[in-house]
C-alpha atoms as a PDB file:
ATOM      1  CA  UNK A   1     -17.165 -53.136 139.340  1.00  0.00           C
ATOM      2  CA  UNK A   2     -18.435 -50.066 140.790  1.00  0.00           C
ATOM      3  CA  UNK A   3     -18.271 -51.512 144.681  1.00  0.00           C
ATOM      4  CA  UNK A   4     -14.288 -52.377 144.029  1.00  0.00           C
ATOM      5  CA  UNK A   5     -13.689 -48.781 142.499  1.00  0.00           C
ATOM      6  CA  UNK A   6     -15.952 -47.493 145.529  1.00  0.00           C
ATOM      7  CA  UNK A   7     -13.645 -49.556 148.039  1.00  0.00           C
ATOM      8  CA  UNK A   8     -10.507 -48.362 146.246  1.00  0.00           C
ATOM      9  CA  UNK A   9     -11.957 -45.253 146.832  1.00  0.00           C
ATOM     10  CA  UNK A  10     -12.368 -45.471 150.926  1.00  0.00           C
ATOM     11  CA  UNK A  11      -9.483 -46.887 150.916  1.00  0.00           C
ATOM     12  CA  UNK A  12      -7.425 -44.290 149.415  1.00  0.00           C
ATOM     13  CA  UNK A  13      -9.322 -41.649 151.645  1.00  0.00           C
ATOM     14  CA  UNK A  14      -8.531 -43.568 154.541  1.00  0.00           C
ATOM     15  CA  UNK A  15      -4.533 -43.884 153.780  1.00  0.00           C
ATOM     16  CA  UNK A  16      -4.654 -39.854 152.473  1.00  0.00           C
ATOM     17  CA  UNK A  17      -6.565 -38.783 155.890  1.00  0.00           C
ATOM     18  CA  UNK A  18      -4.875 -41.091 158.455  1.00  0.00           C
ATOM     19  CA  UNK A  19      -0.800 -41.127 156.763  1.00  0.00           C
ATOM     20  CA  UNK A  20      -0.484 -37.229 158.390  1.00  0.00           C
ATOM     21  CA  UNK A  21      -1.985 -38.402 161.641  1.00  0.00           C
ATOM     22  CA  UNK A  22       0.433 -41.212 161.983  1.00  0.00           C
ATOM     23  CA  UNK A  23       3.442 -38.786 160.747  1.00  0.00           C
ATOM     24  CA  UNK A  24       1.993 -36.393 163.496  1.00  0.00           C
ATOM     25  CA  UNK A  25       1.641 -39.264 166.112  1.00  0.00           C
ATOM     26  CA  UNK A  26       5.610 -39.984 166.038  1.00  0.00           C
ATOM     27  CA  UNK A  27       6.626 -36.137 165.902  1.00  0.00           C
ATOM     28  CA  UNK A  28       4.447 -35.692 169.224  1.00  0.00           C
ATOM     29  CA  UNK A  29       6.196 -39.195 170.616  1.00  0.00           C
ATOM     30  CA  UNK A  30       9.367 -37.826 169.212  1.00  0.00           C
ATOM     31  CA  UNK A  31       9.150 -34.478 170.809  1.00  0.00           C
ATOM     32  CA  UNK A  32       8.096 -35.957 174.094  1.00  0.00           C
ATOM     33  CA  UNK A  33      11.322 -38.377 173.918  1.00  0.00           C
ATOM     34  CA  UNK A  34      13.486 -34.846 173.606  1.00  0.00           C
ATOM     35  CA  UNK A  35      11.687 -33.271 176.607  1.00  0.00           C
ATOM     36  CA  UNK A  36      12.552 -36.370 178.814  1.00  0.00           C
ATOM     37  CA  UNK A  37      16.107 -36.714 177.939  1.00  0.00           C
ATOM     38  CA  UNK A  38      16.455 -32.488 178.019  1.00  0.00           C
ATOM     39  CA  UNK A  39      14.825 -32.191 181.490  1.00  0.00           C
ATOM     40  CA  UNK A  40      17.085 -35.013 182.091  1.00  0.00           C
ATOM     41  CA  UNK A  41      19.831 -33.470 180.991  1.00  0.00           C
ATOM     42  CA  UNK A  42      19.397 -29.921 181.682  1.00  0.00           C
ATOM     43  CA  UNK A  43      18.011 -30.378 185.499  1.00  0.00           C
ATOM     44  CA  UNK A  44      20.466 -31.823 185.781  1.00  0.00           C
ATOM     45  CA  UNK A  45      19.057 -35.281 186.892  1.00  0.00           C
ATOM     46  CA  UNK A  46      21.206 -38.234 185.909  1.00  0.00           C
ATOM     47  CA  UNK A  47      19.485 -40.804 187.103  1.00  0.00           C
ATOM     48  CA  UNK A  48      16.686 -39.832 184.620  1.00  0.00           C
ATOM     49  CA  UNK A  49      18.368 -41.210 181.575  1.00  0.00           C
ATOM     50  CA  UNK A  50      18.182 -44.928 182.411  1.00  0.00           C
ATOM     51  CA  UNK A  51      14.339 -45.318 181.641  1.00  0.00           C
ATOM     52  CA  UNK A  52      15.169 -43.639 178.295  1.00  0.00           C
ATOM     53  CA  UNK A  53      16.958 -46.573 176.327  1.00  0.00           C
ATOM     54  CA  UNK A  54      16.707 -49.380 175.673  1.00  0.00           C
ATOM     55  CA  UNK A  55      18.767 -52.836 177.719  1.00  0.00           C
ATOM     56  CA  UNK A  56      20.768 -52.945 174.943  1.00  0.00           C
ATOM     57  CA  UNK A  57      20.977 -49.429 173.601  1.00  0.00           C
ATOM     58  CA  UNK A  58      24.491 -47.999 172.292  1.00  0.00           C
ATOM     59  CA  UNK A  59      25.415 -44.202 172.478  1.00  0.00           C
ATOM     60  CA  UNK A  60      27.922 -43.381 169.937  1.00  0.00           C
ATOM     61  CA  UNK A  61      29.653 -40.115 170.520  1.00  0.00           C
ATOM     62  CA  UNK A  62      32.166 -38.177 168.712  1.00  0.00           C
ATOM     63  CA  UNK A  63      35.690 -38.833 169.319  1.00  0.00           C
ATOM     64  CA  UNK A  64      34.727 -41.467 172.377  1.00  0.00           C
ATOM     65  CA  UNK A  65      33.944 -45.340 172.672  1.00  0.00           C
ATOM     66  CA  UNK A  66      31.047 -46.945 172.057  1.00  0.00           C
ATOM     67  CA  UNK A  67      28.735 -46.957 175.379  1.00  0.00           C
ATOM     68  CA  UNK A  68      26.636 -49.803 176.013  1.00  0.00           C
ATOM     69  CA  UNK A  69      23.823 -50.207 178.303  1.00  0.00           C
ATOM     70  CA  UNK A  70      21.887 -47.988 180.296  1.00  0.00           C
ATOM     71  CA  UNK A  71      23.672 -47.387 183.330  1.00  0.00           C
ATOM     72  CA  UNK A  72      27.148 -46.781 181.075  1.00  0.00           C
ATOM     73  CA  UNK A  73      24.847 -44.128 179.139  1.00  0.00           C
ATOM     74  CA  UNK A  74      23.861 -42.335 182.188  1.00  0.00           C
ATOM     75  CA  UNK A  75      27.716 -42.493 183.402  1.00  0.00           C
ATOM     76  CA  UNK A  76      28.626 -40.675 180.301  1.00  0.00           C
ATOM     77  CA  UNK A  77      25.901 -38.237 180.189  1.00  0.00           C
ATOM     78  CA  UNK A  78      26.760 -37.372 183.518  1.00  0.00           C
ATOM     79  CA  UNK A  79      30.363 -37.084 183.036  1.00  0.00           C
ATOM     80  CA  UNK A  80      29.379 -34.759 179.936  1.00  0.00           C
ATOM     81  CA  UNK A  81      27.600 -32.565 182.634  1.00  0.00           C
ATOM     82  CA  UNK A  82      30.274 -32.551 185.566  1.00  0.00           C
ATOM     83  CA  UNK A  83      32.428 -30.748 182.615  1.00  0.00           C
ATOM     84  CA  UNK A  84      30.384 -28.127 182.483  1.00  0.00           C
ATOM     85  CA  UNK A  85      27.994 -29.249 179.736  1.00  0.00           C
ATOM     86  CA  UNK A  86      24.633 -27.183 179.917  1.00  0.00           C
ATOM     87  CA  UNK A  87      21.604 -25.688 178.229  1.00  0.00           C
ATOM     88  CA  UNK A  88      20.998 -28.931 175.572  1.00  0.00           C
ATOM     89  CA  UNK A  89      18.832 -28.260 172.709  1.00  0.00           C
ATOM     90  CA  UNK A  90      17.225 -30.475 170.470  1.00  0.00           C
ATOM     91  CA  UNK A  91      15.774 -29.519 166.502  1.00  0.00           C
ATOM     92  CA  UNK A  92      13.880 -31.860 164.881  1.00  0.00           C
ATOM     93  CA  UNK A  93      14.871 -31.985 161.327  1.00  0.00           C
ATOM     94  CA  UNK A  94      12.880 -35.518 160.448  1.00  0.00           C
ATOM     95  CA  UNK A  95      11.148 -38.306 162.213  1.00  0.00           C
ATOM     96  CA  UNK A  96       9.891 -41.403 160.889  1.00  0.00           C
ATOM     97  CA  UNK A  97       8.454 -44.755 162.355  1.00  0.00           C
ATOM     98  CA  UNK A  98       7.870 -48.093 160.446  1.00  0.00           C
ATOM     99  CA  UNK A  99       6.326 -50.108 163.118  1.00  0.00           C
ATOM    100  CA  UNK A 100       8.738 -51.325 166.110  1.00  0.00           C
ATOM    101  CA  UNK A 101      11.155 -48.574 165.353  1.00  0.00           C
ATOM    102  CA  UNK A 102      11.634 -44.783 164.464  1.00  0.00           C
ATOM    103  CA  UNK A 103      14.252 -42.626 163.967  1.00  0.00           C
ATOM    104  CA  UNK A 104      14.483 -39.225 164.591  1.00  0.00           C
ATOM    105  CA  UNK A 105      17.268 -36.769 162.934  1.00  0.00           C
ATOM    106  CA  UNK A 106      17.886 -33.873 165.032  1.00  0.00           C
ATOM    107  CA  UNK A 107      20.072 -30.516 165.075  1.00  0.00           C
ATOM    108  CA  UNK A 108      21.838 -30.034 168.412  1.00  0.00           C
ATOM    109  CA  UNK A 109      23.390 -27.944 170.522  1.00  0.00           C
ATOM    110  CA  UNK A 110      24.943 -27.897 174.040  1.00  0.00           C
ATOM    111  CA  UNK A 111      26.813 -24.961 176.001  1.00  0.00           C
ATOM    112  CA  UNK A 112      29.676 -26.410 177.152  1.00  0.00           C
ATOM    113  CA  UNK A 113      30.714 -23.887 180.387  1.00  0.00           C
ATOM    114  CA  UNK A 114      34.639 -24.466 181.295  1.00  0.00           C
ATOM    115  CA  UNK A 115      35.634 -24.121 184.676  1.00  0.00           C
ATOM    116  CA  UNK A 116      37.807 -20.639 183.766  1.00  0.00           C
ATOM    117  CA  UNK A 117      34.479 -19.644 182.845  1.00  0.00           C
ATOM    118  CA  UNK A 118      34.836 -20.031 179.182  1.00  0.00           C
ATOM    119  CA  UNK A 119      31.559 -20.850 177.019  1.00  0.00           C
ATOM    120  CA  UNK A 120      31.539 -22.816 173.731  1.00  0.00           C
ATOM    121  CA  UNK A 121      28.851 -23.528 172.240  1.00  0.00           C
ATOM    122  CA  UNK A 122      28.660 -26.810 170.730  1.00  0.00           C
ATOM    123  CA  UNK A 123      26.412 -27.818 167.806  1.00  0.00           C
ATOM    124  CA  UNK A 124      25.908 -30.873 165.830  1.00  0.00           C
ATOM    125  CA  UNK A 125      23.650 -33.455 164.320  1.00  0.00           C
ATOM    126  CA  UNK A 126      21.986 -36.364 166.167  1.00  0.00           C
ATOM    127  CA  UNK A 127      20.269 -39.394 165.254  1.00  0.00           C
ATOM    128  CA  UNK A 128      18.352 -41.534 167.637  1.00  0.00           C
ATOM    129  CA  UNK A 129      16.931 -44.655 166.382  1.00  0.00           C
ATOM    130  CA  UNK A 130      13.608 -45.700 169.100  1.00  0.00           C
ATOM    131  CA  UNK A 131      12.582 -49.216 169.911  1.00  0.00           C
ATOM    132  CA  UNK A 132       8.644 -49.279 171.048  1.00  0.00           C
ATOM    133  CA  UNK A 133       8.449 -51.103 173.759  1.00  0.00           C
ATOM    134  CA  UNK A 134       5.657 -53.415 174.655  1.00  0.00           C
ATOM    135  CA  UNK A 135       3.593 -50.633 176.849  1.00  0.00           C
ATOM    136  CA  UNK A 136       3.456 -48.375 173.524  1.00  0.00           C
ATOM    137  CA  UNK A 137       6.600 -46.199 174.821  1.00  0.00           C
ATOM    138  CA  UNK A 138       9.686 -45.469 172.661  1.00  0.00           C
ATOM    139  CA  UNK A 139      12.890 -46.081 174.341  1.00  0.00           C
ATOM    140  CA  UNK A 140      16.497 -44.991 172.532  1.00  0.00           C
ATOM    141  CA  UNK A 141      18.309 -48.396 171.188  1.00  0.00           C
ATOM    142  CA  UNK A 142      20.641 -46.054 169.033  1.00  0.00           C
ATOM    143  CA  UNK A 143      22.072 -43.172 170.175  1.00  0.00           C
ATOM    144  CA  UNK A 144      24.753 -40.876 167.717  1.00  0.00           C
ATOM    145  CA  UNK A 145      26.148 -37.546 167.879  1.00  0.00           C
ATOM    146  CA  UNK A 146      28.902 -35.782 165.451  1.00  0.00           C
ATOM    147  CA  UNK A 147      29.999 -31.971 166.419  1.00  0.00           C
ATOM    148  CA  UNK A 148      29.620 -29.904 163.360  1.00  0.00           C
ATOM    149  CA  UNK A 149      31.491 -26.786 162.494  1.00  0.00           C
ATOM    150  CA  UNK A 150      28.948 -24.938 161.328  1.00  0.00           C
ATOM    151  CA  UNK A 151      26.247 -23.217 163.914  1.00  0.00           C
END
């Protein structure tokens, strides 16, 4: 009996010391996921969001169509930014993974610059559900954003 309770034992200590590494392992993927898409965004450098999602990702966005596919993503983002869209942050509020895919929700915020020189800033909530891929990257399959009207 005592080399069951002794294996419950390592076992437990092995699932209390390696849950906050895994938790900490999909922040760090998370944050690096933000820092591609933001020096994507913010360059600006279009052709940068491709690689991010998945074949079949979809980028819902408030108050437009769905957007399938890559290159339709990177149309749209670009669009975003030839209306004078700048300076995109990213928050992380949660992250979790469960094998193939994670989720991240995030607070967000963009500048939007007007051509008359007007600037709005523009914050929200996002949630991006991740695919990994079979090279250990996480790619965007799920893409939402809704404008909030509270900073």
């Amino acid at each position: 009996m005592s080399s069951r309770f002794g294996a419950l034992i390592t076992l437990a200590l092995f699932l209390t010391v390696h849950e906050p590494a895994q938790a900490d392992d999909i922040r760090l993927a998370m944050q690096a996921a933000n820092a591609e898409f933001l020096a994507a965004f913010n360059a600006p450098n279009p052709a940068g969001f491709p690689s991010l999602y998945t074949a079949d990702a979809i980028l819902l966005f408030q108050g437009a169509p769905p957007v399938t596919g890559p290159e339709a993503i990177k149309q749209f983002w670009e669009s975003r930014i030839k209306a004078g869209a700048r300076d995109h942050t990213f928050e992380i509020i949660e992250t979790e993974a469960d094998g193939k895919y994670a989720y991240q929700l995030t607070k967000s915020s963009v500048q939007f610059d007007a051509k008359a020189g007007t600037k709005t800033l523009i914050s929200g909530y996002t949630v991006r559900v991740f695919e990994r891929q079979s090279d250990g990257t996480w790619k965007v399959k799920v893409h939402m954003f809704n404008r909030s009207d509270t900073p």
